[in-house]
C-alpha atoms as a PDB file:
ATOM      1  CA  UNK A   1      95.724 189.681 137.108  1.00  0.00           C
ATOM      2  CA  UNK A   2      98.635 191.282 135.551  1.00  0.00           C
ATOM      3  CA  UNK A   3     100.824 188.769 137.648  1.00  0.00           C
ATOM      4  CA  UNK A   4      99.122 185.931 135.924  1.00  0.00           C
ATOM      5  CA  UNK A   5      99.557 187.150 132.393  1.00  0.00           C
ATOM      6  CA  UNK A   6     103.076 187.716 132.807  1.00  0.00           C
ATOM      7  CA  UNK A   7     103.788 184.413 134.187  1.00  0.00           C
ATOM      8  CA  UNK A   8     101.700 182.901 131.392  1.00  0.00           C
ATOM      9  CA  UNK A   9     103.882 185.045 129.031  1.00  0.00           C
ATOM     10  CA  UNK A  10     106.942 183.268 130.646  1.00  0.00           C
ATOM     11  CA  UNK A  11     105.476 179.994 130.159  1.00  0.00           C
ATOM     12  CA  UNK A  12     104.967 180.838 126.809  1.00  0.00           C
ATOM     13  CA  UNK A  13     108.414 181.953 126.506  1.00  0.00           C
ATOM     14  CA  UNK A  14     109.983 178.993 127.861  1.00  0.00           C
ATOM     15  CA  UNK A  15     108.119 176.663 125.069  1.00  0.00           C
ATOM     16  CA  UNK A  16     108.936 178.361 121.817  1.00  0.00           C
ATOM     17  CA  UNK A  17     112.670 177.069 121.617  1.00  0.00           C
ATOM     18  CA  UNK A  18     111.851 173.717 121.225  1.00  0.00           C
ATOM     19  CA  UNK A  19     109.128 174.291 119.092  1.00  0.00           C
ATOM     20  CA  UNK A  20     111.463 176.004 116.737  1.00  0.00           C
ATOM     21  CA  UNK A  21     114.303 172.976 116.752  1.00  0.00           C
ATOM     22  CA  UNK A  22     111.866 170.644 115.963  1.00  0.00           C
ATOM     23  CA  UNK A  23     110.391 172.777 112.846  1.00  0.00           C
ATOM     24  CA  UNK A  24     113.891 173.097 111.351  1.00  0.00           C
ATOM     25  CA  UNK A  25     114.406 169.337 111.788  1.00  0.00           C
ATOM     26  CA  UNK A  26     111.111 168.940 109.587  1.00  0.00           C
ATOM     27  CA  UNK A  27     112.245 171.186 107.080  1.00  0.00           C
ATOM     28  CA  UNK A  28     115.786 169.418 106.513  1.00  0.00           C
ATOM     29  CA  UNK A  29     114.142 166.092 106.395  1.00  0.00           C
ATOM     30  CA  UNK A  30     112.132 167.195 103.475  1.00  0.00           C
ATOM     31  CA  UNK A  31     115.136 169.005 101.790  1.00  0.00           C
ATOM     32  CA  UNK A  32     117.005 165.818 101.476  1.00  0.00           C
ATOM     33  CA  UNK A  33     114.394 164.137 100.463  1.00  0.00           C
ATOM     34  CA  UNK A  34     113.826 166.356  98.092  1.00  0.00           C
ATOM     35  CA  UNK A  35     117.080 166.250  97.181  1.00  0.00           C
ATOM     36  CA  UNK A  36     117.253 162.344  96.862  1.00  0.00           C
ATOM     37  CA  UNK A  37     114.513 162.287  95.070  1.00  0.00           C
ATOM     38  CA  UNK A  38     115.615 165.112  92.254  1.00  0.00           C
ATOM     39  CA  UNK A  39     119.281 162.744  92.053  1.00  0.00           C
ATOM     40  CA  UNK A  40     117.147 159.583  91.427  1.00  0.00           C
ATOM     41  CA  UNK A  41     114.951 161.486  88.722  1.00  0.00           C
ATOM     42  CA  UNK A  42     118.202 162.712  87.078  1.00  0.00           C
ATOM     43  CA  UNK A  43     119.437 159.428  86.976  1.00  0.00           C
ATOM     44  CA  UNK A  44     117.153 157.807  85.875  1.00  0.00           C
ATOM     45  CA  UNK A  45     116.637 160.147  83.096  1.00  0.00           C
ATOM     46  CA  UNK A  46     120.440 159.925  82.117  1.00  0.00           C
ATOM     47  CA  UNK A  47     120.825 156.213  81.578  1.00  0.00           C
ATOM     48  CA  UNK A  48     116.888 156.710  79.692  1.00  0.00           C
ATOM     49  CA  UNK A  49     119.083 158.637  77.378  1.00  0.00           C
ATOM     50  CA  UNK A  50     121.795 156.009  77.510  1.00  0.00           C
ATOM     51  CA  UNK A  51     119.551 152.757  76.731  1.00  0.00           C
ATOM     52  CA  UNK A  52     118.096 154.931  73.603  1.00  0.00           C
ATOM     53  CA  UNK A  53     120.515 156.217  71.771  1.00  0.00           C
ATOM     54  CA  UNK A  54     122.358 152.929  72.285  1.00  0.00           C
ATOM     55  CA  UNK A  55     119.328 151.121  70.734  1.00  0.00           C
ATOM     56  CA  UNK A  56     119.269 154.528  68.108  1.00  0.00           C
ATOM     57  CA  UNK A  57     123.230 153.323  67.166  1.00  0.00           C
ATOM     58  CA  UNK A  58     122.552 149.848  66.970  1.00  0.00           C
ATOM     59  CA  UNK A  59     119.795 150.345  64.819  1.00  0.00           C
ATOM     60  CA  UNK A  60     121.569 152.496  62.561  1.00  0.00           C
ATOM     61  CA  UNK A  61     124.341 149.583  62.353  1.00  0.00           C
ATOM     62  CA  UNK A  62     121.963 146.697  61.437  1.00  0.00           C
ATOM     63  CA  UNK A  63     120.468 148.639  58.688  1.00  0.00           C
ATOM     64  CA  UNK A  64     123.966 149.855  57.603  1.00  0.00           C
ATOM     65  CA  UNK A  65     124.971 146.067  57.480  1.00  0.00           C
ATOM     66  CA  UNK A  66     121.926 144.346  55.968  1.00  0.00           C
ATOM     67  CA  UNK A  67     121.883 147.260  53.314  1.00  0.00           C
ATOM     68  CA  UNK A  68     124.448 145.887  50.888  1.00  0.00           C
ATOM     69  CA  UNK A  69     123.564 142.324  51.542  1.00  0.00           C
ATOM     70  CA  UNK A  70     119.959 142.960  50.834  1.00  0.00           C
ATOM     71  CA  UNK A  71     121.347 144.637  47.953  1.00  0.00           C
ATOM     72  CA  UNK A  72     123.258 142.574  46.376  1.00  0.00           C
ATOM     73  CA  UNK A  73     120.522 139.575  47.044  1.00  0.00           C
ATOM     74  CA  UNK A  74     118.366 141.747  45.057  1.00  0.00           C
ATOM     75  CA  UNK A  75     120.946 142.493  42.435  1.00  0.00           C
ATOM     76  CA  UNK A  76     121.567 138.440  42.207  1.00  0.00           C
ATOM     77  CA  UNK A  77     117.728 137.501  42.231  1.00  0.00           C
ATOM     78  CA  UNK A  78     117.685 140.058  39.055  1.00  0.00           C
ATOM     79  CA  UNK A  79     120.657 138.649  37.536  1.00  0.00           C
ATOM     80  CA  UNK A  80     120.013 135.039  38.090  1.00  0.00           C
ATOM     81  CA  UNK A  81     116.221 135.908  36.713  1.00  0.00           C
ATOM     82  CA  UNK A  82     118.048 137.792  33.808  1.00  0.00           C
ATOM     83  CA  UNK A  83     120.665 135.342  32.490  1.00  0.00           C
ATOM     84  CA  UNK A  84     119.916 132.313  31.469  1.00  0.00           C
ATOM     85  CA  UNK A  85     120.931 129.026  32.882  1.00  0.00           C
ATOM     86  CA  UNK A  86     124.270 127.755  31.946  1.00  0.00           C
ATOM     87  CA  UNK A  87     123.810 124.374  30.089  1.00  0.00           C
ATOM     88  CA  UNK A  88     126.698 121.563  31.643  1.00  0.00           C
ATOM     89  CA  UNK A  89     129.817 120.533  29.556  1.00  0.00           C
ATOM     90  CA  UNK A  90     129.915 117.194  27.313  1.00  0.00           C
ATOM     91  CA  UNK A  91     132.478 115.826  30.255  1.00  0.00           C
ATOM     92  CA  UNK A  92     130.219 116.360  32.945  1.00  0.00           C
ATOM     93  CA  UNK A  93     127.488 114.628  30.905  1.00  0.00           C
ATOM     94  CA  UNK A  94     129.654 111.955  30.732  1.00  0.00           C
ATOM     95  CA  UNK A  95     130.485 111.663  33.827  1.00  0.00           C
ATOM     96  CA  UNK A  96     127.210 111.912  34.984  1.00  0.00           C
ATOM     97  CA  UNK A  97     125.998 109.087  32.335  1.00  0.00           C
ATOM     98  CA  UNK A  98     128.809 106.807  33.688  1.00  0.00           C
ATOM     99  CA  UNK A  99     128.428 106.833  37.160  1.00  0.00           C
ATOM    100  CA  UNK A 100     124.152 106.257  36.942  1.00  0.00           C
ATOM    101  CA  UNK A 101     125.382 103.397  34.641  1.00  0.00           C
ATOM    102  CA  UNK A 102     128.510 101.881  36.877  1.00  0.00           C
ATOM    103  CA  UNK A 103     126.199 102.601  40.279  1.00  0.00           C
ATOM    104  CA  UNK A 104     122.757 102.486  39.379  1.00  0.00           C
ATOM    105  CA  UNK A 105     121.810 100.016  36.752  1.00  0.00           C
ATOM    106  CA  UNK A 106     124.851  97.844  36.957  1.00  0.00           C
ATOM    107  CA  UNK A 107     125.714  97.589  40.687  1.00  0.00           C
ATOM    108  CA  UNK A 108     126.463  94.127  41.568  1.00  0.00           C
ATOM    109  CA  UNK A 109     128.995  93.802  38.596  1.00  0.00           C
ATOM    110  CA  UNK A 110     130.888  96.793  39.600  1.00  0.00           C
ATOM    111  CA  UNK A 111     131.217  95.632  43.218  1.00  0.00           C
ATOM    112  CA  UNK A 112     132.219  92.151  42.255  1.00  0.00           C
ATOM    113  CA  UNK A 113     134.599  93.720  39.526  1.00  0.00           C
ATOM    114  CA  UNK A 114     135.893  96.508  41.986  1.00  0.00           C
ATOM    115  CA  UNK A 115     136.398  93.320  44.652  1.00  0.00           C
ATOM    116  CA  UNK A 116     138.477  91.617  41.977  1.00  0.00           C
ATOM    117  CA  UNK A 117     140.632  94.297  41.430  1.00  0.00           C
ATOM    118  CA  UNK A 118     141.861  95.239  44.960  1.00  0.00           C
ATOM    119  CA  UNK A 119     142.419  91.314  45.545  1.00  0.00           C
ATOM    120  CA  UNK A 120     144.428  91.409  42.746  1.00  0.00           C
ATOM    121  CA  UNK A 121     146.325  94.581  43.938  1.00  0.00           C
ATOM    122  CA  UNK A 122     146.383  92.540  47.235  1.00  0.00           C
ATOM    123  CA  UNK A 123     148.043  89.606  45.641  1.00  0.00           C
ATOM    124  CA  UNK A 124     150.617  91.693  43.338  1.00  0.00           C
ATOM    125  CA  UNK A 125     151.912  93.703  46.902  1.00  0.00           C
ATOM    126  CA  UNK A 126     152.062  89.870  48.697  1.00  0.00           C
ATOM    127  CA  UNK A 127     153.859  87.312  45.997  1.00  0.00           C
ATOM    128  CA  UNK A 128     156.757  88.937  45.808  1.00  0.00           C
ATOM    129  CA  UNK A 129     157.312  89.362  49.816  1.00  0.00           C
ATOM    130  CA  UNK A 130     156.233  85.296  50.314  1.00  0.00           C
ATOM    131  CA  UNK A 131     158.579  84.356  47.560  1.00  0.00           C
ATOM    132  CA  UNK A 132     161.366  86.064  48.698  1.00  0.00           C
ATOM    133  CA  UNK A 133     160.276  84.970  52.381  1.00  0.00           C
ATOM    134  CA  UNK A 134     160.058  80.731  50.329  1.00  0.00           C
ATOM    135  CA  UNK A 135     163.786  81.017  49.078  1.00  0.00           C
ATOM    136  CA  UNK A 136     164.887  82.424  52.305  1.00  0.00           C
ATOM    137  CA  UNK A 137     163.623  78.985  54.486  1.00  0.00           C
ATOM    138  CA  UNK A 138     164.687  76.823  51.312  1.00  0.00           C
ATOM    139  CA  UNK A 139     168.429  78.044  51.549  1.00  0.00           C
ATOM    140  CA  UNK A 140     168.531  77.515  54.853  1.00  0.00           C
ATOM    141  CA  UNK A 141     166.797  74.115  54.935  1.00  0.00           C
ATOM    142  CA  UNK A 142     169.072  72.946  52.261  1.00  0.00           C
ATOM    143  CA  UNK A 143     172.376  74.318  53.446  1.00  0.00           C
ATOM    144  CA  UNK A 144     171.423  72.758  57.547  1.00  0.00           C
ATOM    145  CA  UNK A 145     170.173  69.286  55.027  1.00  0.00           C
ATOM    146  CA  UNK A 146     173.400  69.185  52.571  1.00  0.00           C
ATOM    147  CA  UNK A 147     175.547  70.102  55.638  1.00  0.00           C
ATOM    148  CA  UNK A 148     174.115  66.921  57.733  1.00  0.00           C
ATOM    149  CA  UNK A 149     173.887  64.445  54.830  1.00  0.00           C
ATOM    150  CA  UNK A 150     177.771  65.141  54.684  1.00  0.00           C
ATOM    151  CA  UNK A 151     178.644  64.755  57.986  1.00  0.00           C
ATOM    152  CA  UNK A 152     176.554  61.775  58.204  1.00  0.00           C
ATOM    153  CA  UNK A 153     178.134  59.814  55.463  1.00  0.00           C
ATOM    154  CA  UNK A 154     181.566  61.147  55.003  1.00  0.00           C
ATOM    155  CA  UNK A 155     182.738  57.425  54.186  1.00  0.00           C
ATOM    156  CA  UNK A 156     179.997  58.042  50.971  1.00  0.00           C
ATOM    157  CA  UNK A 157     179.901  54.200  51.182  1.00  0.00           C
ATOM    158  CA  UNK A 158     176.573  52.051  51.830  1.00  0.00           C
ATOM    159  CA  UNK A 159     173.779  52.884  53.530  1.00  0.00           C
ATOM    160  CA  UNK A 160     174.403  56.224  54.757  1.00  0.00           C
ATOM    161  CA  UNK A 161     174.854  57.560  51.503  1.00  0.00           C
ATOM    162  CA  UNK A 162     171.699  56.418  49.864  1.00  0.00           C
ATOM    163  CA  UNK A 163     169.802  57.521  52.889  1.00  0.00           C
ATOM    164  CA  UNK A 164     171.220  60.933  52.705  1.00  0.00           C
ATOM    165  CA  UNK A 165     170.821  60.977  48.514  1.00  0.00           C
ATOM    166  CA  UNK A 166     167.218  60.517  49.631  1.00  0.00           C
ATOM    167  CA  UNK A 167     166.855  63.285  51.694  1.00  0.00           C
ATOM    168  CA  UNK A 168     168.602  65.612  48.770  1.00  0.00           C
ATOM    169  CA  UNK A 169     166.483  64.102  46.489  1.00  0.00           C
ATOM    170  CA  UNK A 170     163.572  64.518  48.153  1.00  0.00           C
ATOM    171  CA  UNK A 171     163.807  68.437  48.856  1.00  0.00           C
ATOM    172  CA  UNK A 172     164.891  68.760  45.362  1.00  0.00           C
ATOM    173  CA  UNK A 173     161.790  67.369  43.587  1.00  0.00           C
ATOM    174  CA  UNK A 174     158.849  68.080  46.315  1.00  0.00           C
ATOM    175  CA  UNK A 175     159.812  70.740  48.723  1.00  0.00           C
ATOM    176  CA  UNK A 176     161.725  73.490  46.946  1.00  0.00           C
ATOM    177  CA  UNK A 177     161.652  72.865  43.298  1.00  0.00           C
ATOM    178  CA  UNK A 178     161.806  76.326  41.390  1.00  0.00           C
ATOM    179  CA  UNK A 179     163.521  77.919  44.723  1.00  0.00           C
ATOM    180  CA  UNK A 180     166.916  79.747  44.692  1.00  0.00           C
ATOM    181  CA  UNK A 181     168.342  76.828  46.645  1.00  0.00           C
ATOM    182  CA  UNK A 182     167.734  74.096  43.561  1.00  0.00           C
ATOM    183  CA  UNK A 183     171.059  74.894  42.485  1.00  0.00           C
ATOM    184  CA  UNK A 184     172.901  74.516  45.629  1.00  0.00           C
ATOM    185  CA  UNK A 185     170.916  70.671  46.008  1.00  0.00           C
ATOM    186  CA  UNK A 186     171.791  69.657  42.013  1.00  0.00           C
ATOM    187  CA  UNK A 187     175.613  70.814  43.521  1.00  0.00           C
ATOM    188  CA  UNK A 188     175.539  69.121  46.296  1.00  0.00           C
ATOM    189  CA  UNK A 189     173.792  66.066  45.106  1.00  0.00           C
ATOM    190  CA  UNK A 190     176.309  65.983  42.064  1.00  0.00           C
ATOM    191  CA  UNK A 191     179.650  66.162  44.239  1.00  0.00           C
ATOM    192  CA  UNK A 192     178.109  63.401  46.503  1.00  0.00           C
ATOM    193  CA  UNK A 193     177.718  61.210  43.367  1.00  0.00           C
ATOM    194  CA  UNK A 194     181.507  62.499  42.178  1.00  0.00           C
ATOM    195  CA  UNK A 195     183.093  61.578  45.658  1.00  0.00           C
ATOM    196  CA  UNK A 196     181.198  58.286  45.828  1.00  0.00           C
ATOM    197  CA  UNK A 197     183.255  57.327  42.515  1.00  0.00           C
ATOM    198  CA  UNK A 198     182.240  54.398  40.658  1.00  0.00           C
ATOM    199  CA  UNK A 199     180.899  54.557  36.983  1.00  0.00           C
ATOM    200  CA  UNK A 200     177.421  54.088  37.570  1.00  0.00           C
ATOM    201  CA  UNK A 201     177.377  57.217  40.021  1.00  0.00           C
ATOM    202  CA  UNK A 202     179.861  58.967  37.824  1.00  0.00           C
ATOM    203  CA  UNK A 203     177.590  58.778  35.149  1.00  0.00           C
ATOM    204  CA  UNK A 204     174.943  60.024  37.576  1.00  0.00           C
ATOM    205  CA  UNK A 205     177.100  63.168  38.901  1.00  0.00           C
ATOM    206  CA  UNK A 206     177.663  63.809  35.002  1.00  0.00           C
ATOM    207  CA  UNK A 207     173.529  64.027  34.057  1.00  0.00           C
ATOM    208  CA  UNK A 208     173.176  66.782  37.330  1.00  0.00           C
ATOM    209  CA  UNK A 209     176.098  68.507  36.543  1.00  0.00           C
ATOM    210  CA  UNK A 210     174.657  68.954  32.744  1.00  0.00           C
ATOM    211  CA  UNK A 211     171.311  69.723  34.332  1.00  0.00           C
ATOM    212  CA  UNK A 212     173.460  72.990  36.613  1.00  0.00           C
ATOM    213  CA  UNK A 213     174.953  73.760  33.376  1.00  0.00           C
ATOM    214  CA  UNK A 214     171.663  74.154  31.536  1.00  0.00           C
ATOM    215  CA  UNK A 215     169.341  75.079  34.262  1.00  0.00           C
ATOM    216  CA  UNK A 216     171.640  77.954  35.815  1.00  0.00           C
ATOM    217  CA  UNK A 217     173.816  78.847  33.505  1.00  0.00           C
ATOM    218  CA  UNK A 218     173.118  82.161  34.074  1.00  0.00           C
ATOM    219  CA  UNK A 219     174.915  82.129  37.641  1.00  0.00           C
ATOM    220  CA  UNK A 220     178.611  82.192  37.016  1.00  0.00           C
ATOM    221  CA  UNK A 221     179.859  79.998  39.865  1.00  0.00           C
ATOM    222  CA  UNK A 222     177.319  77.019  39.429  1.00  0.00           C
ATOM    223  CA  UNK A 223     177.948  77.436  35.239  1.00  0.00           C
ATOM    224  CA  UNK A 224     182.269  77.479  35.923  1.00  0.00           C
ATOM    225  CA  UNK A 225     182.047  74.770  38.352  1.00  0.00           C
ATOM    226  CA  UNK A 226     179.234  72.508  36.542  1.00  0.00           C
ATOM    227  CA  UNK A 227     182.021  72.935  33.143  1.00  0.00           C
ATOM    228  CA  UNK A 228     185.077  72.199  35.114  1.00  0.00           C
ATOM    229  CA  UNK A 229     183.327  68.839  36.902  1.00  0.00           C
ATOM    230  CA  UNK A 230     181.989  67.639  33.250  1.00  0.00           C
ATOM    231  CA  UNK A 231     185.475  67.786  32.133  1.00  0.00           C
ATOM    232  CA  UNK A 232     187.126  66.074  34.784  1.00  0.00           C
ATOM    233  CA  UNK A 233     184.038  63.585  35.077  1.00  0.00           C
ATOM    234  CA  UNK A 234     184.671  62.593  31.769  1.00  0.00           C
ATOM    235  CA  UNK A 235     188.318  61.821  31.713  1.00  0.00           C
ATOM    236  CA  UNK A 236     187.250  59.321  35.177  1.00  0.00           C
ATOM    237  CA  UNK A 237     184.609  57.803  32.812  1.00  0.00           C
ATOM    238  CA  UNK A 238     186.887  56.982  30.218  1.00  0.00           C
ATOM    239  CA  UNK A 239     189.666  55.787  32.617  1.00  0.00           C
ATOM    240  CA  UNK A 240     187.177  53.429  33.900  1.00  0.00           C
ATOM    241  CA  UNK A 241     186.148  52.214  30.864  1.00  0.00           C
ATOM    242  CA  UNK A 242     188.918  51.772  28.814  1.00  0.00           C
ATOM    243  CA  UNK A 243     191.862  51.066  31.731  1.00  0.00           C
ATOM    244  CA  UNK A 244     194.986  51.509  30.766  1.00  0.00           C
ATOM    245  CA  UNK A 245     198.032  48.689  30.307  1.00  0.00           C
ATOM    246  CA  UNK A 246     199.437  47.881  33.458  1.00  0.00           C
ATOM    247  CA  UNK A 247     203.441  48.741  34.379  1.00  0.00           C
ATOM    248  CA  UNK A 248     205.388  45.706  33.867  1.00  0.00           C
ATOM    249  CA  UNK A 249     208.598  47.299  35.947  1.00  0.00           C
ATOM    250  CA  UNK A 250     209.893  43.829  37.365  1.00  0.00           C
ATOM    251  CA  UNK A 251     207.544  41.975  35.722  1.00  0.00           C
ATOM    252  CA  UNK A 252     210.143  41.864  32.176  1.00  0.00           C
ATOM    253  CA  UNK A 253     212.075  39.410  33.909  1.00  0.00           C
ATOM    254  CA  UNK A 254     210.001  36.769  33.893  1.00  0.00           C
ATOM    255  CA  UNK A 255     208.596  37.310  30.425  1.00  0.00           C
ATOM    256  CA  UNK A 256     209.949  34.881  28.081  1.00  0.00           C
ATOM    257  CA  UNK A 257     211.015  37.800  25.608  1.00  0.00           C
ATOM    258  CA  UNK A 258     212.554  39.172  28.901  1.00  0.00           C
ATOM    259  CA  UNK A 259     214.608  35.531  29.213  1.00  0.00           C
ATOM    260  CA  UNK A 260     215.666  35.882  25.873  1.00  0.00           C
ATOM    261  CA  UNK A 261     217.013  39.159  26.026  1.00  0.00           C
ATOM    262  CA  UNK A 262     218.829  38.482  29.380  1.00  0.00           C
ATOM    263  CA  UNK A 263     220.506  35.445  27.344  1.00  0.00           C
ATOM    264  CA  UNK A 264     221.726  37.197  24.572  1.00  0.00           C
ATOM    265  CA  UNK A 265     223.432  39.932  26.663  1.00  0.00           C
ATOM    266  CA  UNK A 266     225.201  37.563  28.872  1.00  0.00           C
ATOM    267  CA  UNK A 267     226.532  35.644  25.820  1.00  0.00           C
ATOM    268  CA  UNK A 268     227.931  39.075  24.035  1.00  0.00           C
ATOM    269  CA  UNK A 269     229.378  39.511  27.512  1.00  0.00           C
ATOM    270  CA  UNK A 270     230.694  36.178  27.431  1.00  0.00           C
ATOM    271  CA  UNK A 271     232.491  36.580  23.864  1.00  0.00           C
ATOM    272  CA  UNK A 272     233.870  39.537  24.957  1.00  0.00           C
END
């Protein structure tokens, strides 16, 4: 018997080491986990704190900021409830008065007057451009027309030269009448008239040359040359009418005063 209980002893003996590894195992387990868990309570605890008195400071911020506006809403409300309303100036009355009048009870007159008015405008920024823009094509028309007309009747005799006193005629009194380059036709016209020479066409070259004279006396070359033509115009004129006696030269000898004369010389000749 005491065999047996010692062996069982033994057994028991044996056993106990593992049963001992296996309880310390157990009780590190539930250290760390009470360890984990104590962390994630501390944790959570801190950024508790955090969230709050982040929410505390923002709090105290937004009443800090609305404070003085809410203050001085109140203070304005009071004043505005206080004073009392400022009555408008006799200019803004006026104002007022003229544009319900202009755009209220008189619309369609101001837009048709207000149309008017920037056409006008329109007009007053145009004219001068197109006239300057007219005189500019008339000069050069005329000088291309007056340069033509004399090379294509440089004789100035017959039919050429009426066709081409057409032509300057023509642009004179339809085409470019009140233009810068009337002055250069009534010129050219009068020269033609000048060169062609006989009295009927000096008489002509005379009237336009009096016409420059008047017309554009203002321009110094047209006014010098339109004087110095009428001058020598006139002297042609008179020439024509009133020719002068011819040169007799040879003529004295067969004169019978010129006879007479010979015959008395060669008789003093004679006697002496």
């Amino acid at each position: 018997m005491a065999k047996k209980r010692e062996k069982k002893t033994n057994k028991n003996s044996k056993k106990s080491p593992a049963k001992k590894s296996t309880s310390k195992k157990s009780t590190q387990k539930k250290s760390t986990q009470k360890k984990s868990t104590a962390k994630k309570s501390t944790t959570r605890k801190s950024t508790q704190k955090k969230s709050t008195s982040r929410a505390r400071k923002t709090a105290a911020s937004k009443s800090t900021k609305t404070a003085p506006a809410t203050a001085k809403k109140a203070s304005k409300a009071k004043t505005e409830v206080a004073s009392p309303p400022l009555e408008e100036s006799i200019w803004e009355k006026r104002l007022n008065e003229l544009s319900q009048y202009l755009f209220q009870k008189h619309r369609e007159k101001t837009l048709i007057v207000s149309t008017f008015l920037l056409c006008s405008i329109g007009l007053a920024l145009y004219l001068p451009y197109a006239h300057e823009r007219w005189n500019r094509e008339a000069m050069l028309a005329v000088q291309k027309e007056v340069f033509t007309a004399s090379d294509e009747a440089d004789s100035f005799v017959g039919e050429d030269f009426t066709e081409a006193e057409k032509k300057l005629e023509r642009l004179q009194t339809k085409t470019y009448q009140g233009s810068i380059a009337e002055p250069l036709l009534l010129q050219a016209r009068a020269y033609r008239y000048y060169q062609h020479g006989t009295l009927e066409d000096l008489r002509k070259a005379k009237a336009l040359y009096q016409k420059l004279k008047e017309n554009f006396g203002d321009i110094p070359t047209y006014s010098l040359e339109a004087e110095k033509k009428l001058a020598t115009i006139e002297k042609e004129i008179q020439t024509l009418l009133h020719p002068p006696a011819p040169k007799t030269m040879g003529v004295l000898k067969y004169a019978p005063k010129g006879k007479e004369n010979l015959k008395k010389k060669e008789g003093a000749k004679e006697k002496a």
